[in-house]
C-alpha atoms as a PDB file:
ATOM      1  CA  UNK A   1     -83.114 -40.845   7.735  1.00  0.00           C
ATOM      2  CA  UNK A   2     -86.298 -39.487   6.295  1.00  0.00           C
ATOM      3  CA  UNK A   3     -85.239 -40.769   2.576  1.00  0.00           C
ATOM      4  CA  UNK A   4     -84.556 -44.298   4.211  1.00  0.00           C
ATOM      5  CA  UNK A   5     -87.520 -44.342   5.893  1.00  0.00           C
ATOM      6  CA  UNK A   6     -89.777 -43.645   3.020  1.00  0.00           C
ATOM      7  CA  UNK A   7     -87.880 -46.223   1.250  1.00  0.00           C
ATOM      8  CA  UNK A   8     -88.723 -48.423   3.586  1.00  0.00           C
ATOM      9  CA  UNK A   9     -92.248 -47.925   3.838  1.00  0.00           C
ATOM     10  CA  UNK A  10     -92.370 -48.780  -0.010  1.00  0.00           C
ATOM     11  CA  UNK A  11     -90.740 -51.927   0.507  1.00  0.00           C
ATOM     12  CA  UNK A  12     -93.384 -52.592   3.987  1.00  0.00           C
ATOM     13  CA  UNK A  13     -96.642 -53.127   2.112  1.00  0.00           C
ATOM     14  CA  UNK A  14     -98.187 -54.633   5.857  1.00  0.00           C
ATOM     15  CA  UNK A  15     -98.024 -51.086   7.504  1.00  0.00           C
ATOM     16  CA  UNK A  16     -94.841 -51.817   9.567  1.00  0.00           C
ATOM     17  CA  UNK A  17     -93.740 -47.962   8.115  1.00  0.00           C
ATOM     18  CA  UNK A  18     -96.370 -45.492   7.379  1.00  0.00           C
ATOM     19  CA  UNK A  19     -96.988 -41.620   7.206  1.00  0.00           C
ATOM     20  CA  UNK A  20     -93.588 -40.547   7.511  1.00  0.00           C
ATOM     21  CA  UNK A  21     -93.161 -37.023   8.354  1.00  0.00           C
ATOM     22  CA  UNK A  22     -91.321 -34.115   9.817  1.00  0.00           C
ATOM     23  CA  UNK A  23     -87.852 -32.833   8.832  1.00  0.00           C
ATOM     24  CA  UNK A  24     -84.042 -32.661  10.052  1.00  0.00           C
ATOM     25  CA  UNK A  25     -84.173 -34.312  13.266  1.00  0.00           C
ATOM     26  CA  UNK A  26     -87.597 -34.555  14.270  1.00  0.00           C
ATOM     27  CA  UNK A  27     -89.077 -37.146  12.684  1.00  0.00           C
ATOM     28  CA  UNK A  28     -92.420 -39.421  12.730  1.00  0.00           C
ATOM     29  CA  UNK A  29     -93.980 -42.330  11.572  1.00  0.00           C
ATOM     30  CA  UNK A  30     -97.049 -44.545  12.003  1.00  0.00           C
ATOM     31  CA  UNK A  31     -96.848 -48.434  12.261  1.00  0.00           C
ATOM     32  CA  UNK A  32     -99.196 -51.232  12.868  1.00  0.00           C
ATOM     33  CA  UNK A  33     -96.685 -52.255  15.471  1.00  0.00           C
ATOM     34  CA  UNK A  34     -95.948 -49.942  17.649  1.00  0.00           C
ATOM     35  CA  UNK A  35     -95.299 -51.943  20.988  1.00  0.00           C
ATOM     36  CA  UNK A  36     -93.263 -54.817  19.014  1.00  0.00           C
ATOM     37  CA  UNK A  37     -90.980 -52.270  17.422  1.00  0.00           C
ATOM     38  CA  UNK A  38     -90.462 -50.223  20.543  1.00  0.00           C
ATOM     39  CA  UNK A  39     -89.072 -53.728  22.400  1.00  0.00           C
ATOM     40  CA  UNK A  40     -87.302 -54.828  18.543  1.00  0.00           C
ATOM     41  CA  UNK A  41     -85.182 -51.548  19.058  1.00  0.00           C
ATOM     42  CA  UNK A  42     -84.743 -51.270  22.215  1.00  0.00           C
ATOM     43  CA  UNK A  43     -83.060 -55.075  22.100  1.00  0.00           C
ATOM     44  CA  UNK A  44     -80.591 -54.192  19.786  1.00  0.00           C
ATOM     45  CA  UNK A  45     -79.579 -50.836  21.718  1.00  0.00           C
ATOM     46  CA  UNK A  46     -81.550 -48.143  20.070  1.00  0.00           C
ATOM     47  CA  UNK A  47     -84.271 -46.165  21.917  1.00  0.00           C
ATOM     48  CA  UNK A  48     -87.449 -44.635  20.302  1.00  0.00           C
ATOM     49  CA  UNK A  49     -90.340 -43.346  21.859  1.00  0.00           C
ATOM     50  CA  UNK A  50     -94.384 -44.009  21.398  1.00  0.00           C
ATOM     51  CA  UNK A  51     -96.012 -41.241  20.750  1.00  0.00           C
ATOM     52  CA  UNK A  52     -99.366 -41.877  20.226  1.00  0.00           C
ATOM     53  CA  UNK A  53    -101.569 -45.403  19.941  1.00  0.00           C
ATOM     54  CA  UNK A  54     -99.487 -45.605  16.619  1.00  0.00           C
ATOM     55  CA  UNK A  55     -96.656 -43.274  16.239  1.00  0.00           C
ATOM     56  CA  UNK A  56     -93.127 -43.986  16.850  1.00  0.00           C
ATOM     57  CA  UNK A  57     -91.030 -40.369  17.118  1.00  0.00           C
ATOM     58  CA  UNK A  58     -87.294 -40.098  16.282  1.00  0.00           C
ATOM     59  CA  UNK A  59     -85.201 -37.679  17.974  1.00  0.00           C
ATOM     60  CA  UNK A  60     -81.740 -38.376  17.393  1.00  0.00           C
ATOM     61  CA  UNK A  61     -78.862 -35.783  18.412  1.00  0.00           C
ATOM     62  CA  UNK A  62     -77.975 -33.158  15.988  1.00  0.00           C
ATOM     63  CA  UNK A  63     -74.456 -35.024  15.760  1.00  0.00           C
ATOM     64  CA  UNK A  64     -76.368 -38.190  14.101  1.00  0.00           C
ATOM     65  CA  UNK A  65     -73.651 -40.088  12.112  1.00  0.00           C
ATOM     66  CA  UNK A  66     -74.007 -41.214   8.587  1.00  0.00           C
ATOM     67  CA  UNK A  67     -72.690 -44.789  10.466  1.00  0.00           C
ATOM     68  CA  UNK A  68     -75.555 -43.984  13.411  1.00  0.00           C
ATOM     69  CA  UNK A  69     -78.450 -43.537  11.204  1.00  0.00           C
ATOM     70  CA  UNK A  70     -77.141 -47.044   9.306  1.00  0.00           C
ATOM     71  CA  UNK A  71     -77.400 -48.538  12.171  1.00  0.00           C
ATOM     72  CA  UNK A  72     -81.182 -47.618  12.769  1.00  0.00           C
ATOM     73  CA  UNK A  73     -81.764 -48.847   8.895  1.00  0.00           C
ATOM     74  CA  UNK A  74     -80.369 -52.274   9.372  1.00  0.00           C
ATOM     75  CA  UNK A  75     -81.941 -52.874  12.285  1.00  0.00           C
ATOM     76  CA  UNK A  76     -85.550 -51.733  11.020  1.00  0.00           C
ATOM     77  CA  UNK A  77     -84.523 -53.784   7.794  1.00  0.00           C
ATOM     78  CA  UNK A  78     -83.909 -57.359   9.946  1.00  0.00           C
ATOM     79  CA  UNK A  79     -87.343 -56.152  11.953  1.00  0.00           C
ATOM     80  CA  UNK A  80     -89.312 -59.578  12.435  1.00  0.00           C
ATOM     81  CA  UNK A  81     -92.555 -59.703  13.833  1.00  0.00           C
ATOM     82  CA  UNK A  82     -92.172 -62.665  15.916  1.00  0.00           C
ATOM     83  CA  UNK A  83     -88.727 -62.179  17.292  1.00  0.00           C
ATOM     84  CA  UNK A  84     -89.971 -62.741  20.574  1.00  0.00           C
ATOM     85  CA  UNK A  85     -91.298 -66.288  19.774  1.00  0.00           C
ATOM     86  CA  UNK A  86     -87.801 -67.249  18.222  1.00  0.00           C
ATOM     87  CA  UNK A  87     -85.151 -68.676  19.857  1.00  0.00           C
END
């Protein structure tokens, strides 16, 4: 998750995915969005936490499947900023 993550970030010049950190399991990041993404994820059935003004912290079970952790990609991938404005 931490590979796809900074991947991500690369590909998120606006600061939607920044300062990722930590390792196995326990993982961090900062975003310019924290309150939109929390709602994005929790929409489509994943739950992350706040943790900080800025920080959104992972902590998914130590049986995290290769299909799980696809999941999370795809849905951070089709992230929209305005997806509460669309019909």
């Amino acid at each position: 998750m931490k590979i796809e993550l900074n991947r991500l970030s690369k590909m998120h010049a606006d600061g939607l995915i920044t300062d990722v950190r930590g390792y196995g399991t326990h993982l961090a990041f900062d975003t310019n969005r924290p309150d939109s993404l929390q709602r994005w994820f929790f929409k489509t059935g994943i739950n992350i936490q706040k943790c900080g003004p800025n920080t959104i912290s992972l902590r998914p079970p130590v049986n995290l499947s290769v299909h799980d952790a696809a999941e999370f990609r795809r849905s951070l991938e089709n992230y929209h900023p305005n997806f509460e404005h669309q019909q």
